[in-house]
PDB file of N, CA and C in Angstrom:
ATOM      1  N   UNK A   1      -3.492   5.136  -2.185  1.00  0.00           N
ATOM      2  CA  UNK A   1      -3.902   3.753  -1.896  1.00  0.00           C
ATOM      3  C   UNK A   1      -2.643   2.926  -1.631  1.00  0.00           C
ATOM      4  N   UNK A   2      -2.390   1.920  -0.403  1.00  0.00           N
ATOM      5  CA  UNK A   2      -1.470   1.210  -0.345  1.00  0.00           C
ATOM      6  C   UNK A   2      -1.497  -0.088  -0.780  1.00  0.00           C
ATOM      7  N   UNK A   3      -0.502  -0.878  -0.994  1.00  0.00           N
ATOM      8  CA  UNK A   3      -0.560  -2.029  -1.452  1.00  0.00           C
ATOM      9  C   UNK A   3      -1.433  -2.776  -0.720  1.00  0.00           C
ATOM     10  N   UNK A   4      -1.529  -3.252  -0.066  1.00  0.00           N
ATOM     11  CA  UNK A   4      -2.682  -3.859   0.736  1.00  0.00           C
ATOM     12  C   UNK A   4      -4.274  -3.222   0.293  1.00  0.00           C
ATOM     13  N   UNK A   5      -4.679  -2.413   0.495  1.00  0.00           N
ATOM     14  CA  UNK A   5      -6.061  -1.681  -0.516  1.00  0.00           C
ATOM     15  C   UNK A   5      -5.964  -2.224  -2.014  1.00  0.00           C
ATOM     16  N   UNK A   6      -4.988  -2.141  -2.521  1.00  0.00           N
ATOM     17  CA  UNK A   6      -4.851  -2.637  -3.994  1.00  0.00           C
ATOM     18  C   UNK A   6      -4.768  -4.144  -3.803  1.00  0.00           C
ATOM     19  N   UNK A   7      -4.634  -4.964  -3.145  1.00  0.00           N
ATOM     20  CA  UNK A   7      -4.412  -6.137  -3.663  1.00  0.00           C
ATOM     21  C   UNK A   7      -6.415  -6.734  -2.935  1.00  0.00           C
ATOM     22  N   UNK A   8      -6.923  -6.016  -2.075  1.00  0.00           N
ATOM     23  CA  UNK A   8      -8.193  -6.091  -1.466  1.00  0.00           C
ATOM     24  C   UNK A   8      -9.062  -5.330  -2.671  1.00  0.00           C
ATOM     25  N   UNK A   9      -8.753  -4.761  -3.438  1.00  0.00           N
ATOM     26  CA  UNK A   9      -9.209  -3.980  -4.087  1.00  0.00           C
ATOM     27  C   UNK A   9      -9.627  -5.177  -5.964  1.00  0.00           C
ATOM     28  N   UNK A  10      -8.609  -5.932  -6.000  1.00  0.00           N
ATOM     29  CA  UNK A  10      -7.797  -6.665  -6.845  1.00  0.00           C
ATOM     30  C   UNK A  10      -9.213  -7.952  -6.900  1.00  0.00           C
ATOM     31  N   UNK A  11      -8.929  -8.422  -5.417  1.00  0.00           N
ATOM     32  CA  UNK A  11     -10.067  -9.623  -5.111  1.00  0.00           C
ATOM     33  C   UNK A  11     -11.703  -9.209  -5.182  1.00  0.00           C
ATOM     34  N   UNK A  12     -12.226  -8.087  -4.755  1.00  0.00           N
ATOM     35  CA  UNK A  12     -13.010  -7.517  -4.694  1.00  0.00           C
ATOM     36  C   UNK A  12     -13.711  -7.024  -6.287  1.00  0.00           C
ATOM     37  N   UNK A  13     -12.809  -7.172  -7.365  1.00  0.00           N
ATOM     38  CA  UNK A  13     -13.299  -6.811  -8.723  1.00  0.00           C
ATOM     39  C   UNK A  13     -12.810  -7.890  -9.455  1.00  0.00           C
ATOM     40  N   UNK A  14     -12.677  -8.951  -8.898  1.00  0.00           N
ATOM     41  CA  UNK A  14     -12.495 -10.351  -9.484  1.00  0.00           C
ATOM     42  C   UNK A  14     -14.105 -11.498  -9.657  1.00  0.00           C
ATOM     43  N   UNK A  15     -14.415 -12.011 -10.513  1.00  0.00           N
ATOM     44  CA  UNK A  15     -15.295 -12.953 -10.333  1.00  0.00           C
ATOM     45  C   UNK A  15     -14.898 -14.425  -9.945  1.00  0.00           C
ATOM     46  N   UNK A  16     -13.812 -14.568  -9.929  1.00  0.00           N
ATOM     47  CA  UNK A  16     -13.031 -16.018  -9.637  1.00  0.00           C
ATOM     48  C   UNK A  16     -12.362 -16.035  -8.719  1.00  0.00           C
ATOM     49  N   UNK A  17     -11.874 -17.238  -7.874  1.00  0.00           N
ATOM     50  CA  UNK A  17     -10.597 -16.770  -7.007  1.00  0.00           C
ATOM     51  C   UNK A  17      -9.349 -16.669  -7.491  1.00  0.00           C
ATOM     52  N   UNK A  18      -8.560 -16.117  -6.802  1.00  0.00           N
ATOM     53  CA  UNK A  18      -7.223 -15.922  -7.586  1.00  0.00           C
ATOM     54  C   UNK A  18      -6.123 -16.517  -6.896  1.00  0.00           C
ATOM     55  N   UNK A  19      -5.071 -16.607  -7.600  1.00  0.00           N
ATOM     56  CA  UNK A  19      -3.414 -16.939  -6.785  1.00  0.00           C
ATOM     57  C   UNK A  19      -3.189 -15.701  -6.314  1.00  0.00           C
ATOM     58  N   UNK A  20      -1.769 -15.740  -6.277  1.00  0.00           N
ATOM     59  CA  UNK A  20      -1.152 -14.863  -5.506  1.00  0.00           C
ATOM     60  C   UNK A  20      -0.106 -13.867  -6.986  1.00  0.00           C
ATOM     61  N   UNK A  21       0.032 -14.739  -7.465  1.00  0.00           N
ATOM     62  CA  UNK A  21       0.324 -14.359  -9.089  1.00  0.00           C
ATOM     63  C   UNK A  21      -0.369 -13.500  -9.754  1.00  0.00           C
ATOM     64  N   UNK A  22      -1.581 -14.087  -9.966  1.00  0.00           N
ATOM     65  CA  UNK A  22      -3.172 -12.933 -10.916  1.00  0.00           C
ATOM     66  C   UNK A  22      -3.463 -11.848 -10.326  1.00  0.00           C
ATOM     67  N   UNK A  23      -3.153 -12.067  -8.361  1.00  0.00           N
ATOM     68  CA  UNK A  23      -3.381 -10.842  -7.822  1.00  0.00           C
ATOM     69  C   UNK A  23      -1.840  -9.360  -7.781  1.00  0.00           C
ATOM     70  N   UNK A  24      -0.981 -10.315  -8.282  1.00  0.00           N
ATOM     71  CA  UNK A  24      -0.026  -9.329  -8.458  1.00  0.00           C
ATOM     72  C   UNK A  24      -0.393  -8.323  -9.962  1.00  0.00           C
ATOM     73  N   UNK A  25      -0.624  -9.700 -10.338  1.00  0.00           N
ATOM     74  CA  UNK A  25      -0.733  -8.899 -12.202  1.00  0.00           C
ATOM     75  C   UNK A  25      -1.382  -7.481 -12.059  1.00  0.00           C
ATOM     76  N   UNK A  26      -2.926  -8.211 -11.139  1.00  0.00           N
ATOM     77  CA  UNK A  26      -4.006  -7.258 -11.448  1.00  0.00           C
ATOM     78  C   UNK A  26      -3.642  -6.121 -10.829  1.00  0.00           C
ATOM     79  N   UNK A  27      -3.164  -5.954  -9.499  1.00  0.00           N
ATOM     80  CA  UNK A  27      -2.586  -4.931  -8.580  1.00  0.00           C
ATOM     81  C   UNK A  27      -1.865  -3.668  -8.780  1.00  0.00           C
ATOM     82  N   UNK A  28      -0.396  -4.595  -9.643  1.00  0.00           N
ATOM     83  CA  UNK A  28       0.624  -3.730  -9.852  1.00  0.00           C
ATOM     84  C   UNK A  28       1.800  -4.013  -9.102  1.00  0.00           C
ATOM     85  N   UNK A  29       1.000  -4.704  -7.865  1.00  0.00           N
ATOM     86  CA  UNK A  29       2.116  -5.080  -6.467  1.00  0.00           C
ATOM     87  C   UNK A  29       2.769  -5.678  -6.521  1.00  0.00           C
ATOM     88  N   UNK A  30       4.575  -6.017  -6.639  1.00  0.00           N
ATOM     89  CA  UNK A  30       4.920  -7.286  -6.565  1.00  0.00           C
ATOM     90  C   UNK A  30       4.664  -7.915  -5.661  1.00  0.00           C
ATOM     91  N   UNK A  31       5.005  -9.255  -6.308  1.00  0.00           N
ATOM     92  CA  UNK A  31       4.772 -10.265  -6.053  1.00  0.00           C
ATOM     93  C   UNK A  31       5.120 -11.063  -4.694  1.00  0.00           C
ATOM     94  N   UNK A  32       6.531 -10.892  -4.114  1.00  0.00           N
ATOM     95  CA  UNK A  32       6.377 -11.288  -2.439  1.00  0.00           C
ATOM     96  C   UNK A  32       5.993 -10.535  -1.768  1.00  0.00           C
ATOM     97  N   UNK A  33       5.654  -8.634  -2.528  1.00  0.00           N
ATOM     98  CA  UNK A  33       4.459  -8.127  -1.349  1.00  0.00           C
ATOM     99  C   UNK A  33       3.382  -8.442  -1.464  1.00  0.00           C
ATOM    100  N   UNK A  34       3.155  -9.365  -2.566  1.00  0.00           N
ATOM    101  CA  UNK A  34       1.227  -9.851  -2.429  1.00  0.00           C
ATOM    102  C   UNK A  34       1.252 -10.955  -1.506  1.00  0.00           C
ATOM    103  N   UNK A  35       2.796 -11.881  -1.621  1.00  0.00           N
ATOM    104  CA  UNK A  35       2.616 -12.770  -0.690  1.00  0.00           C
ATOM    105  C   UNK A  35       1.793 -12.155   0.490  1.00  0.00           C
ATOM    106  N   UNK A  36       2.850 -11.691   1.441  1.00  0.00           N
ATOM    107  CA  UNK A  36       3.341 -11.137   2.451  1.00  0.00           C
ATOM    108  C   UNK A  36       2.060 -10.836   2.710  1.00  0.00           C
ATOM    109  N   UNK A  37       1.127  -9.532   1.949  1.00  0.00           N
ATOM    110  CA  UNK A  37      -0.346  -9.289   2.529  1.00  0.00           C
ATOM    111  C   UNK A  37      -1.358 -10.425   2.450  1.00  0.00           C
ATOM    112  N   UNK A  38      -1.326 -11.137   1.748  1.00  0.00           N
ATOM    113  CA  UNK A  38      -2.075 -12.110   1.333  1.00  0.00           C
ATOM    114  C   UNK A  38      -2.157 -13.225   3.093  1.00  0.00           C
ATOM    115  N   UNK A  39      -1.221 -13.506   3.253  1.00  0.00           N
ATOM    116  CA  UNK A  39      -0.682 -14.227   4.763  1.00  0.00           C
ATOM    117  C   UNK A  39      -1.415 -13.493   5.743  1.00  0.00           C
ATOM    118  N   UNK A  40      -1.078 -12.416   5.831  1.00  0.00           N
ATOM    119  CA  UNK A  40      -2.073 -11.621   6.923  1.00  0.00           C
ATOM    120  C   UNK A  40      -3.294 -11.071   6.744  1.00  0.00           C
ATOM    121  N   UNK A  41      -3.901 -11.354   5.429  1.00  0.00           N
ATOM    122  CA  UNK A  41      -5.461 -11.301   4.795  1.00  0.00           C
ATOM    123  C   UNK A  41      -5.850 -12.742   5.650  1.00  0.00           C
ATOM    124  N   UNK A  42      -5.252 -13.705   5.535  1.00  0.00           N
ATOM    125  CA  UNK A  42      -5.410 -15.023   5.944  1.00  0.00           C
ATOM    126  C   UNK A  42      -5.730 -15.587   7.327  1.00  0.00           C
ATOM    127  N   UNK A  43      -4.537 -14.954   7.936  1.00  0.00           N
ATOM    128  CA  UNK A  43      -4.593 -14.743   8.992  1.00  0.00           C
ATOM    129  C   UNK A  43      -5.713 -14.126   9.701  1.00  0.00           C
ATOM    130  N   UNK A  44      -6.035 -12.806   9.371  1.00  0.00           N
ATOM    131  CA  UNK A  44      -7.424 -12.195  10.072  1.00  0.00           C
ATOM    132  C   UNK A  44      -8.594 -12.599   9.321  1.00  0.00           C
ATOM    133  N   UNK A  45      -8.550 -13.762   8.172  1.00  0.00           N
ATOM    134  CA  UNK A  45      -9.908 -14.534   7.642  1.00  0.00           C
ATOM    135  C   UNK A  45     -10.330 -13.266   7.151  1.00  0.00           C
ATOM    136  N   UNK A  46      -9.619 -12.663   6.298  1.00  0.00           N
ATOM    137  CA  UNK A  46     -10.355 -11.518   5.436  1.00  0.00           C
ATOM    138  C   UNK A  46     -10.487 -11.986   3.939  1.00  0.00           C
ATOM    139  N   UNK A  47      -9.337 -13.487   3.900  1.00  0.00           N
ATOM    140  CA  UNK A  47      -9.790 -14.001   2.268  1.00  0.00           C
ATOM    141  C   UNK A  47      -9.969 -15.741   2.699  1.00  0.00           C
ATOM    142  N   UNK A  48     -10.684 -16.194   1.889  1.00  0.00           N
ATOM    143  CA  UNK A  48     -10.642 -17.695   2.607  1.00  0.00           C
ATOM    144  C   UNK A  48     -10.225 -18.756   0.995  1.00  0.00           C
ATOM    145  N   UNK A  49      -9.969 -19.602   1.110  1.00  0.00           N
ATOM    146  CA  UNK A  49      -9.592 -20.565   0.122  1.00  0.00           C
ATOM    147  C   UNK A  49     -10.825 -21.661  -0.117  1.00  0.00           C
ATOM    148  N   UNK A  50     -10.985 -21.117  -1.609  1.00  0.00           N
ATOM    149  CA  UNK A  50     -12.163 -21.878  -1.794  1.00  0.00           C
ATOM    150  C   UNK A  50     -11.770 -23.753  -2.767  1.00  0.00           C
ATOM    151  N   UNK A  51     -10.457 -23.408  -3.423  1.00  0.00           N
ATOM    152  CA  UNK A  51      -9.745 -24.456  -3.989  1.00  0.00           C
ATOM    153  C   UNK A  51      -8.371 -24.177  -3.585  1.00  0.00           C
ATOM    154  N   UNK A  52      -7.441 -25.411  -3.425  1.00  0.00           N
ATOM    155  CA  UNK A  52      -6.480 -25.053  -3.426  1.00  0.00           C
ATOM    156  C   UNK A  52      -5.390 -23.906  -3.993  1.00  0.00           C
ATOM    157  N   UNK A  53      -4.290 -23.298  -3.517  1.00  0.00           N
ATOM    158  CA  UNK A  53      -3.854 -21.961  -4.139  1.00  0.00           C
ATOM    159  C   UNK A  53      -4.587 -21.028  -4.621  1.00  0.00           C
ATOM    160  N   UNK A  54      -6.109 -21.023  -4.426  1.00  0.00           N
ATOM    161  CA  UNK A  54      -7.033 -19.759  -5.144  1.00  0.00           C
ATOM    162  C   UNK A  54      -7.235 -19.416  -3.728  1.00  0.00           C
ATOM    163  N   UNK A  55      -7.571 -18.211  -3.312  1.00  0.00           N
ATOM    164  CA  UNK A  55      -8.017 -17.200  -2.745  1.00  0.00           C
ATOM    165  C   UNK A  55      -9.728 -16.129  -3.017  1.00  0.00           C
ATOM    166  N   UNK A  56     -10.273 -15.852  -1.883  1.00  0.00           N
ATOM    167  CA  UNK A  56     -11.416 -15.136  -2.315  1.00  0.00           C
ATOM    168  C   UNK A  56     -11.705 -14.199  -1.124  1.00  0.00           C
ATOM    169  N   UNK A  57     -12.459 -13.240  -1.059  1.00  0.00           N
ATOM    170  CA  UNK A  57     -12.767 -12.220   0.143  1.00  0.00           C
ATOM    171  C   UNK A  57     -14.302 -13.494   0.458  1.00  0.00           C
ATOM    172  N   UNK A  58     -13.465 -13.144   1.866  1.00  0.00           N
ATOM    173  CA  UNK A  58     -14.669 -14.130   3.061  1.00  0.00           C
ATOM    174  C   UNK A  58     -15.999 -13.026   2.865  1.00  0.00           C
ATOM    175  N   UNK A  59     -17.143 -13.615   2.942  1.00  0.00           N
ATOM    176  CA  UNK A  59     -18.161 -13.370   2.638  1.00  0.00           C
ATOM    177  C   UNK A  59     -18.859 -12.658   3.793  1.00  0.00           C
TER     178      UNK A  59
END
């Protein structure tokens, strides 16, 4: 599994949205590689922002 699967993996067994922080915790991934995927989750609207700095998989 690559970091990217794990951090999709991370949001996907979450009930809340998360930072970019909680999704490192939960992952394993550091942390400017959660950035880094997180930006291009964003980018292709694969996570959308439901409050500020939280994150969630688009529905």
């Amino acid at each position: 599994m690559d970091d990217k699967e794990k951090v999709i993996e991370a949001f996907k067994n979450s009930d809340e949205p998360l930072n970019a922080k909680k999704v490192s915790e939960i992952s394993g991934v550091d942390k400017k590689e959660v950035d880094k995927i997180m930006k291009e989750l964003k980018k292709d609207e694969t996570i959308v922002s439901p409050k500020r700095c939280y994150w969630t998989l688009a529905e």
